[in-house]
N, C-alpha and C. Protein backbone atom coordinates (compact mmCIF):
# COMPACT_ATOMS: atom_id res chain seq x y z
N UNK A 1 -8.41 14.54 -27.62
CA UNK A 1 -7.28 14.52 -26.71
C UNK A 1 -7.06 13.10 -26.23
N UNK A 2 -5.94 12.73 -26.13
CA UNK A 2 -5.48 11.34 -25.74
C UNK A 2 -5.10 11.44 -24.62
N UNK A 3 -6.39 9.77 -23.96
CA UNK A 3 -6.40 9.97 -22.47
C UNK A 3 -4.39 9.61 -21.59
N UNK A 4 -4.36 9.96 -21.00
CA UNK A 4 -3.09 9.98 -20.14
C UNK A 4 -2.99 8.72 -19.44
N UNK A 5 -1.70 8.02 -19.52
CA UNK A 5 -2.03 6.88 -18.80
C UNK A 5 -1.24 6.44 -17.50
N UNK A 6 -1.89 6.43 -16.27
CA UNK A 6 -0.92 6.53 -14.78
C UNK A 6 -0.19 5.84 -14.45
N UNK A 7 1.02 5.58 -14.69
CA UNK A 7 1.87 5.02 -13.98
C UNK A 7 1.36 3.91 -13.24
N UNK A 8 1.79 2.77 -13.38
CA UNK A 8 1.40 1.57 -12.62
C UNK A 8 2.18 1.55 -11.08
N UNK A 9 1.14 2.06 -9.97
CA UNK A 9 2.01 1.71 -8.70
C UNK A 9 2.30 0.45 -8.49
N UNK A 10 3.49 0.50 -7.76
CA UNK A 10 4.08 -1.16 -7.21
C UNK A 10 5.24 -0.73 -6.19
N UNK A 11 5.20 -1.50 -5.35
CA UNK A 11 5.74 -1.31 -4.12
C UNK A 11 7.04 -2.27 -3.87
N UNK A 12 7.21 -2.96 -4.79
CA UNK A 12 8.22 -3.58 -5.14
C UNK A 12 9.51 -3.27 -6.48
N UNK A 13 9.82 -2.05 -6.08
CA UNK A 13 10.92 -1.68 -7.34
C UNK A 13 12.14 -2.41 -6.98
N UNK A 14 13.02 -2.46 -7.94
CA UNK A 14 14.68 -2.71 -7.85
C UNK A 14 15.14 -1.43 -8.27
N UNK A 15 15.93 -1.61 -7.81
CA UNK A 15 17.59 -0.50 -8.35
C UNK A 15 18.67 -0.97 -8.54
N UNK A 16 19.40 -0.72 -9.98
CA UNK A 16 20.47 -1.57 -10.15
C UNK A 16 21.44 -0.38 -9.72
N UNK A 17 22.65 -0.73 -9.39
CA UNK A 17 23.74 0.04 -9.65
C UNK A 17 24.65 -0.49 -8.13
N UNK A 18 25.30 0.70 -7.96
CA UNK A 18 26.01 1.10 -6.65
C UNK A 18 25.62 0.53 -5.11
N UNK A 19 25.89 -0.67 -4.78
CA UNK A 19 25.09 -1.44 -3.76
C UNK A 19 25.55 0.06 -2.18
N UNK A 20 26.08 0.92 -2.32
CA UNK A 20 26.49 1.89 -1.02
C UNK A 20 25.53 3.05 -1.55
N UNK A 21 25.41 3.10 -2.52
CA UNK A 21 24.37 3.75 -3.15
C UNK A 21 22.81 4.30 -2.96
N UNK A 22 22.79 2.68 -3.33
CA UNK A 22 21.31 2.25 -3.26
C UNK A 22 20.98 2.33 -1.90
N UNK A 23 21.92 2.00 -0.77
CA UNK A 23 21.60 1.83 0.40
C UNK A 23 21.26 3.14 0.97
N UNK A 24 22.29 4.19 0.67
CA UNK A 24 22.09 5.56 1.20
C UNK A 24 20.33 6.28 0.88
N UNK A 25 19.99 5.26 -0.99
CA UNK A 25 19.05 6.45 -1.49
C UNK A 25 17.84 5.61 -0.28
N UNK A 26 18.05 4.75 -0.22
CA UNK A 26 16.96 3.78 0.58
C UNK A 26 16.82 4.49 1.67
N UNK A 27 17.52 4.69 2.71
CA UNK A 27 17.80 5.14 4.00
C UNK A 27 17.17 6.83 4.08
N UNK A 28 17.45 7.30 2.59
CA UNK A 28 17.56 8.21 2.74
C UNK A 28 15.76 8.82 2.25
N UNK A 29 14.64 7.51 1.67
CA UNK A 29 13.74 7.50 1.32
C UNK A 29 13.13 6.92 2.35
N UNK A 30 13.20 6.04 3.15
CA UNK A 30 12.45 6.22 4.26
C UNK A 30 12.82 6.63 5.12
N UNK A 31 13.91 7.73 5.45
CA UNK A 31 13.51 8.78 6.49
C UNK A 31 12.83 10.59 6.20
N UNK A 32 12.22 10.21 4.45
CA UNK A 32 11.66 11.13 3.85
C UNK A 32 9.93 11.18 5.04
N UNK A 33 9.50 12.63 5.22
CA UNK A 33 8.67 12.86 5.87
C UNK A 33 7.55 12.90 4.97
N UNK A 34 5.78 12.40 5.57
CA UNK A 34 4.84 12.58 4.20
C UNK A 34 3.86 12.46 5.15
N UNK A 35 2.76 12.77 4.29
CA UNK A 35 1.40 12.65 4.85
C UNK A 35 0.73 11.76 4.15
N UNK A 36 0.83 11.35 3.04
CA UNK A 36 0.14 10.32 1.95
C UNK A 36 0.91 9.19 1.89
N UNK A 37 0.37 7.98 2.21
CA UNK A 37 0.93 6.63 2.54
C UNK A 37 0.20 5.51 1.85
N UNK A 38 0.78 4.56 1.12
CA UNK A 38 0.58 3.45 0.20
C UNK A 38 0.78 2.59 1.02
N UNK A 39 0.00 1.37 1.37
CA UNK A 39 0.68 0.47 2.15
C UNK A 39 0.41 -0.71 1.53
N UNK A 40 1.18 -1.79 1.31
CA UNK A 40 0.65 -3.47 1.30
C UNK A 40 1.18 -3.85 2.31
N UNK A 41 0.23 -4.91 2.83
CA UNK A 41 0.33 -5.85 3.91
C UNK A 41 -0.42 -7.06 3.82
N UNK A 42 -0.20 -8.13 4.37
CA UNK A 42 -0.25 -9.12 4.68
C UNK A 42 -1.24 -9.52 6.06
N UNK A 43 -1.36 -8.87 6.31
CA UNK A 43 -1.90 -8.53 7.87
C UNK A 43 -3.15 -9.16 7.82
N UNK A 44 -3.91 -9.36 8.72
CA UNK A 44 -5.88 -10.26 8.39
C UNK A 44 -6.60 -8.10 8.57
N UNK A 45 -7.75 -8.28 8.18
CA UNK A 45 -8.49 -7.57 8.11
C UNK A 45 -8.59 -6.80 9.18
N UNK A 46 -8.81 -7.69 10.36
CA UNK A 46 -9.52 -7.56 11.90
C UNK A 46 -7.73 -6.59 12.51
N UNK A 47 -6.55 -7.05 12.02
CA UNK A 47 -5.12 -6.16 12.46
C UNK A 47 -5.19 -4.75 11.92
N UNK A 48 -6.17 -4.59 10.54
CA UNK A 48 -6.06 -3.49 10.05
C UNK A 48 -6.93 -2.44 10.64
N UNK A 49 -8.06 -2.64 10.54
CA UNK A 49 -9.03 -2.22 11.62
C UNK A 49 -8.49 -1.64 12.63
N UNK A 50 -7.54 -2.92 13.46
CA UNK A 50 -7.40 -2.46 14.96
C UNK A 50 -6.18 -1.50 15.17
N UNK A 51 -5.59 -1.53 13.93
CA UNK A 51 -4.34 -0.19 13.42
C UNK A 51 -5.10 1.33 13.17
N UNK A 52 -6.19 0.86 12.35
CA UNK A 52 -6.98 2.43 12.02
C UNK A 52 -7.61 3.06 13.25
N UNK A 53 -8.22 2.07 13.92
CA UNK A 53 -8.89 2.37 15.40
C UNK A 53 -7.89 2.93 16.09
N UNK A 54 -6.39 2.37 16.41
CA UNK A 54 -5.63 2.64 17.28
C UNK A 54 -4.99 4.04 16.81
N UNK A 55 -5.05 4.80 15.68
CA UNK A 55 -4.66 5.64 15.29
C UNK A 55 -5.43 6.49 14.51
N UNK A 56 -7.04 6.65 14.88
CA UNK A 56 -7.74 7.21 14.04
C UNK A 56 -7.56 8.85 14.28
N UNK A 57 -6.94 9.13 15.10
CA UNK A 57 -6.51 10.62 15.58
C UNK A 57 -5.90 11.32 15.16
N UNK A 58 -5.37 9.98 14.00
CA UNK A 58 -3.93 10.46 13.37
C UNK A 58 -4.26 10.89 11.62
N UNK A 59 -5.20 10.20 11.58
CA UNK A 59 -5.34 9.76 9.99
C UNK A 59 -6.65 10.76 9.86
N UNK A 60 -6.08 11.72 9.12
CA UNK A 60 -7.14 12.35 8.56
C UNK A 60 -7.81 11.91 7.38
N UNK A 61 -7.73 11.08 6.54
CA UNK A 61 -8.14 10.05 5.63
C UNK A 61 -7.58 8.56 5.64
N UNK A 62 -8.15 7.36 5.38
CA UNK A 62 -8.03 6.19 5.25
C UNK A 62 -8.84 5.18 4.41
N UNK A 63 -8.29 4.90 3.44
CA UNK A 63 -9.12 3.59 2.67
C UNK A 63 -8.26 2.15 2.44
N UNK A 64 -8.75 1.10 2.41
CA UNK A 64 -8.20 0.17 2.33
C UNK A 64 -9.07 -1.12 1.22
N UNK A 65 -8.26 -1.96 0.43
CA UNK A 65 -9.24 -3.35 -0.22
C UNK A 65 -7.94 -4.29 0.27
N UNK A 66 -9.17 -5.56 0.01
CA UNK A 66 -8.43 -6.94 0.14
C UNK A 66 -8.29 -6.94 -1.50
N UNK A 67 -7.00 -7.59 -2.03
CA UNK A 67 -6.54 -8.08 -3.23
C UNK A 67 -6.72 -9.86 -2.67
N UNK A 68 -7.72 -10.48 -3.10
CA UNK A 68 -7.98 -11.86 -2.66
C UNK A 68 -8.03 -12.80 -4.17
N UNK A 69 -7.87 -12.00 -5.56
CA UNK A 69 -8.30 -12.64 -6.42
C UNK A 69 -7.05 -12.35 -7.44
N UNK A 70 -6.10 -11.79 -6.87
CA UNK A 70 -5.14 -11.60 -7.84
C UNK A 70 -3.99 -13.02 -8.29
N UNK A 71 -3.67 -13.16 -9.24
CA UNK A 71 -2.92 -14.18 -9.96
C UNK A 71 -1.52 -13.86 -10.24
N UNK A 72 -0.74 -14.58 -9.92
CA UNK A 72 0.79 -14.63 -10.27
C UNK A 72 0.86 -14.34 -12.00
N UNK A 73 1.98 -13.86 -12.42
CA UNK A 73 1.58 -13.47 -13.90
C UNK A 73 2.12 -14.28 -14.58
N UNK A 74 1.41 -14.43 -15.50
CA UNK A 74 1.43 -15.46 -16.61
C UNK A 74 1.05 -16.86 -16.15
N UNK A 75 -0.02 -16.92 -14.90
CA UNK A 75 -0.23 -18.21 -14.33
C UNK A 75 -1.86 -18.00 -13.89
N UNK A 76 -2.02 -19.45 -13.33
CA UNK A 76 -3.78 -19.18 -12.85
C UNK A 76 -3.43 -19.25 -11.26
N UNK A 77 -2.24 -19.40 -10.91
CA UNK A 77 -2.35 -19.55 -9.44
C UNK A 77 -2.35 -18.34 -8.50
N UNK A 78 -3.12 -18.63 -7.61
CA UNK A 78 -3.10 -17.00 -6.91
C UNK A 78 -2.43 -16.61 -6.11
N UNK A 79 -1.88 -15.15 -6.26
CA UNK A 79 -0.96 -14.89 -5.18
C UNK A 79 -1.66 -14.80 -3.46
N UNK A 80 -1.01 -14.90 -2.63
CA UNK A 80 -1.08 -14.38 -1.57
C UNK A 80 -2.24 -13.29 -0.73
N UNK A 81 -3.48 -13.73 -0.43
CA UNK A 81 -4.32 -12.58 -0.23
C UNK A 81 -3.55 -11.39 0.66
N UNK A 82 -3.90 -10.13 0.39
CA UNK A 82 -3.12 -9.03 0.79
C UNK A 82 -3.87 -7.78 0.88
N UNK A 83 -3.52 -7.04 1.43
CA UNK A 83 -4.36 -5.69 1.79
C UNK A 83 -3.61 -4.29 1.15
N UNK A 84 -4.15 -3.49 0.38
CA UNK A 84 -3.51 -2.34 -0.14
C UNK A 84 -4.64 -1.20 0.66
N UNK A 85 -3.53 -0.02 1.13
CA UNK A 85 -3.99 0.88 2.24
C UNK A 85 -4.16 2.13 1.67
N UNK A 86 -4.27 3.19 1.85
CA UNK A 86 -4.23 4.59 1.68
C UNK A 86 -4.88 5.06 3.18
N UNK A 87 -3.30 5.94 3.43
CA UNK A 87 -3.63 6.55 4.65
C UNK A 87 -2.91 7.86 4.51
N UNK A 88 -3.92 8.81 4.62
CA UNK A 88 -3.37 10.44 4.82
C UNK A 88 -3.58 10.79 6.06
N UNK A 89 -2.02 11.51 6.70
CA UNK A 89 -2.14 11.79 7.98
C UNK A 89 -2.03 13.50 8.30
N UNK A 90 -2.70 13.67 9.63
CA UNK A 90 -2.52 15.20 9.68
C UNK A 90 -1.56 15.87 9.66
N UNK A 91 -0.14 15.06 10.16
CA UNK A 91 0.93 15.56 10.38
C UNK A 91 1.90 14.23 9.66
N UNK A 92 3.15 14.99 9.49
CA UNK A 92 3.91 14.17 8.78
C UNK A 92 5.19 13.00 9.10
N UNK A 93 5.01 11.69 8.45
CA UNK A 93 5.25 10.65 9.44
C UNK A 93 6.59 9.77 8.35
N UNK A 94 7.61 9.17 8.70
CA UNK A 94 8.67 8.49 8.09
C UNK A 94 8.03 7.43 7.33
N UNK A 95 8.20 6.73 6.20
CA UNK A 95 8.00 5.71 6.21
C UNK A 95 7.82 4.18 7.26
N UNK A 96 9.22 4.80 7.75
CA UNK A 96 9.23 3.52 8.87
C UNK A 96 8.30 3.20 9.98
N UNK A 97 8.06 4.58 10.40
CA UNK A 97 7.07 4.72 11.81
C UNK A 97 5.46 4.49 10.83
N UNK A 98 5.25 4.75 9.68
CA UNK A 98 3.85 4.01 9.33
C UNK A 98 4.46 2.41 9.46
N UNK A 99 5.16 1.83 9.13
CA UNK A 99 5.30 0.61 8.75
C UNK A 99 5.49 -0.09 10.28
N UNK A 100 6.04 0.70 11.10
CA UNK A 100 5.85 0.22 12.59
C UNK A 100 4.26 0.24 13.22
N UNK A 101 3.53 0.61 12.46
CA UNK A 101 1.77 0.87 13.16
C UNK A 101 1.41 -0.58 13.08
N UNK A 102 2.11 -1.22 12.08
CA UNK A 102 1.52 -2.53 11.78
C UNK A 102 2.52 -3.75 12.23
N UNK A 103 3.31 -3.15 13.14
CA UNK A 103 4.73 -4.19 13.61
C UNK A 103 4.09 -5.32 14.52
N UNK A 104 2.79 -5.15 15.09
CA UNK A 104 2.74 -6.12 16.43
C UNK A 104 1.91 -7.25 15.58
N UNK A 105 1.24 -6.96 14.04
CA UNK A 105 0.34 -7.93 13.48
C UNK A 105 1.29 -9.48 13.29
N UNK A 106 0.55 -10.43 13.80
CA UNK A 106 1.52 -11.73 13.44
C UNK A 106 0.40 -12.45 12.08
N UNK A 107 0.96 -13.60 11.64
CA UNK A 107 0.01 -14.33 10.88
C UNK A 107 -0.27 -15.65 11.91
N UNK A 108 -1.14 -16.51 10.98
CA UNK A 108 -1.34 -17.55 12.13
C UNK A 108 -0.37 -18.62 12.60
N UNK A 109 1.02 -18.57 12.26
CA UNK A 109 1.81 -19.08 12.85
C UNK A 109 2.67 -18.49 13.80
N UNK A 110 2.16 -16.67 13.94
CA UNK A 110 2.91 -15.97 15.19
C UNK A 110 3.82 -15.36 14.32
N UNK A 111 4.16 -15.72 13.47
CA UNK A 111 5.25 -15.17 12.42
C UNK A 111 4.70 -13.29 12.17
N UNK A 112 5.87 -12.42 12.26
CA UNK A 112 5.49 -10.91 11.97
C UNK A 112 4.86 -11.15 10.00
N UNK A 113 4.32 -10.26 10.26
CA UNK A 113 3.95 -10.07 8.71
C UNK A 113 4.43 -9.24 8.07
N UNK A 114 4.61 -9.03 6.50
CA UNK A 114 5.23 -8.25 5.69
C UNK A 114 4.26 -6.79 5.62
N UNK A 115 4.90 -5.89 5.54
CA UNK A 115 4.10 -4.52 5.38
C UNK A 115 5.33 -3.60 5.07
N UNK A 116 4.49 -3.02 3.55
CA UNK A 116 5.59 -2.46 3.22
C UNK A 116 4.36 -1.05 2.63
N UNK A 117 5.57 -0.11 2.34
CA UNK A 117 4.84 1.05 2.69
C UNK A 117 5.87 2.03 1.33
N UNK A 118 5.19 3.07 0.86
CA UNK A 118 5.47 4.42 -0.01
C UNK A 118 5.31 5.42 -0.01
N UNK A 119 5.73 6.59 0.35
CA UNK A 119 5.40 7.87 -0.31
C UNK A 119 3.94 8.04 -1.52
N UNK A 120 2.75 8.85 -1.37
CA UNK A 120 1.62 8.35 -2.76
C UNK A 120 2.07 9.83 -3.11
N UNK A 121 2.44 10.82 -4.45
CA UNK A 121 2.45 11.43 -4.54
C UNK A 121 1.06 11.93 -5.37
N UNK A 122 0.18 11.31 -6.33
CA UNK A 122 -1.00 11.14 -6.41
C UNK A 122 -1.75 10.29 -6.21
N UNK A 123 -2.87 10.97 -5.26
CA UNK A 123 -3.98 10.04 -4.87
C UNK A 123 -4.61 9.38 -5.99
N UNK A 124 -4.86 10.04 -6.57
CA UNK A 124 -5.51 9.86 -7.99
C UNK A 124 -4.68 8.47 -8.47
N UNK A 125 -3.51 8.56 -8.36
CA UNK A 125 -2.95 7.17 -9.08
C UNK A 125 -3.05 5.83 -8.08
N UNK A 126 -2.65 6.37 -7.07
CA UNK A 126 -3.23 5.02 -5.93
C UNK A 126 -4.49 4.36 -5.89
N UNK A 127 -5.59 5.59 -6.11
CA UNK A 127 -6.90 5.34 -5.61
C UNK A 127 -7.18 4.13 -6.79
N UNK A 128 -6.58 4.13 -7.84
CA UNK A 128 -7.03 3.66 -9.84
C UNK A 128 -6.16 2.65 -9.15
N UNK A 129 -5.47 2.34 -8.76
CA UNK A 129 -4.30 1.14 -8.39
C UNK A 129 -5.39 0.30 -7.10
N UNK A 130 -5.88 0.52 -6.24
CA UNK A 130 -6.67 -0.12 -5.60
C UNK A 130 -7.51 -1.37 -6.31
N UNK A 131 -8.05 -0.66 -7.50
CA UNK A 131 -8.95 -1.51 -7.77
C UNK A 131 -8.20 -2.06 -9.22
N UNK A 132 -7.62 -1.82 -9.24
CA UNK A 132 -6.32 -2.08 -10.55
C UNK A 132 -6.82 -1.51 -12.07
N UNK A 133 -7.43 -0.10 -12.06
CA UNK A 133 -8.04 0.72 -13.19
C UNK A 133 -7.33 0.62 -14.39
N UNK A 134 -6.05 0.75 -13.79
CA UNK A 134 -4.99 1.31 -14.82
C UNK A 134 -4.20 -0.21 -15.56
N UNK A 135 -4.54 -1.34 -14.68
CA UNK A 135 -3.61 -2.49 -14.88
C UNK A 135 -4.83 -3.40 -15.28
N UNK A 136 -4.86 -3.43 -16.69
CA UNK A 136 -6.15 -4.57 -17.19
C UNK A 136 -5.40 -5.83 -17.44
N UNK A 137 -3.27 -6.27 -17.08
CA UNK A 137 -3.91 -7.47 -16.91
C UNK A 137 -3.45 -8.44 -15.70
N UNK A 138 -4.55 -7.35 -14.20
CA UNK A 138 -4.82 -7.93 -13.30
C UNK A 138 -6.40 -8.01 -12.93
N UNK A 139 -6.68 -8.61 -12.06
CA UNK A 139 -7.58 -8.82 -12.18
C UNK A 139 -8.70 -7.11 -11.64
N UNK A 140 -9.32 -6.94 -12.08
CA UNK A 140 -10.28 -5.41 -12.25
C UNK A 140 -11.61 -5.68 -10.35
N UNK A 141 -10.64 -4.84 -9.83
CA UNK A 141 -11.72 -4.91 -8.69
C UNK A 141 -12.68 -4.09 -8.75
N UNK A 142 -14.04 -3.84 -8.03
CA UNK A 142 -14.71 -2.77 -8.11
C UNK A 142 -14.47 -1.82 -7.05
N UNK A 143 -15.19 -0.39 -7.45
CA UNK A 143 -15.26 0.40 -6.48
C UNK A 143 -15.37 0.42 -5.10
N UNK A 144 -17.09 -0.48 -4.78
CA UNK A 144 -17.50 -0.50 -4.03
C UNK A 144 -16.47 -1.94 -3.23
N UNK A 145 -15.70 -2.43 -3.57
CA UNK A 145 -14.57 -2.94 -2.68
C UNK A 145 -13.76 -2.76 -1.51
N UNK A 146 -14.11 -1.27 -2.04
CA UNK A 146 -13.01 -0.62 -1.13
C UNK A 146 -13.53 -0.24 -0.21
N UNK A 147 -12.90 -0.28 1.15
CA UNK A 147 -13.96 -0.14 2.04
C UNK A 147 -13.40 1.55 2.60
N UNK A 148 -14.39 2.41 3.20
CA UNK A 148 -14.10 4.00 3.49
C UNK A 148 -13.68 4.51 2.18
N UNK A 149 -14.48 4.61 1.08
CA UNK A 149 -13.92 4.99 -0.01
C UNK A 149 -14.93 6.54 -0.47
N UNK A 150 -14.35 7.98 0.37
CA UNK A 150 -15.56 8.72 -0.67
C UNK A 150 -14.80 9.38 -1.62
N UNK A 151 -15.14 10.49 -2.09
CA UNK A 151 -15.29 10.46 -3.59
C UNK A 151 -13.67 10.73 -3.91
N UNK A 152 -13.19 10.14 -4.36
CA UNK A 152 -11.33 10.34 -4.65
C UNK A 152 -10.95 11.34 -5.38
């Protein structure tokens, strides 16, 4: 049997077409309700923490890695260190209001930081996207990276 191969998550899609369109499906995708949440951010470690702490009441599961070694493609230079999240909540939350948990994080110039956020419809494909399972040509994190990680 030929293994199945998952969909590469990325949190950065386009949509071509209908710019009134696109806007409605947008609007109309993050005011979609969920319990399974993808997040990248920009945020330092110590903001993420103090997001999970501040809302651990909420999150009936949470794992998170630093992406610190990843490379722009087709280059040796590295992108941007960044944080990819997985957060399942007990009850069900907009896109936006996860992406507001992380609104007060600044970087070190005070500047807000980027945090952007998805619907995960399999864990299973997020969890393989953490450590980039499915994407051999980024760089291959390990398991034990991830920090709160049990068995996926």
């Amino acid at each position: 049997m030929e293994s199945q191969k998952i969909p590469r998550f990325d949190l950065q899609t386009e949509k071509k077409g209908d710019k009134k369109q696109d806007s409605e499906e947008k609007s109309h995708s993050q005011n979609k309700r969920s319990r399974l949440f993808a997040i990248m951010t920009y945020a330092a470690e110590k903001d993420i923490k103090a997001v999970i702490e501040e809302k651990k009441e909420l999150l009936r599961y949470w794992c998170y890695i630093c992406h610190d070694k990843d490379k722009k493609p087709g280059t040796d230079e590295s992108t941007q260190i960044h944080y990819h999240i997985l957060f399942e909540c007990f009850n069900p939350y907009t896109i936006k209001a996860i992406r507001n948990w992380f609104g007060w994080c600044r970087d070190e110039d005070g500047k807000q930081v980027t945090t952007l956020a998805q619907v995960v419809i399999f864990r299973k494909g997020i969890v393989d996207y953490l450590t980039h399972e499915n994407t051999p040509e980024k760089y291959r994190y390990e398991m034990s990276d991830v920090v709160n990680l049990p068995d996926a």
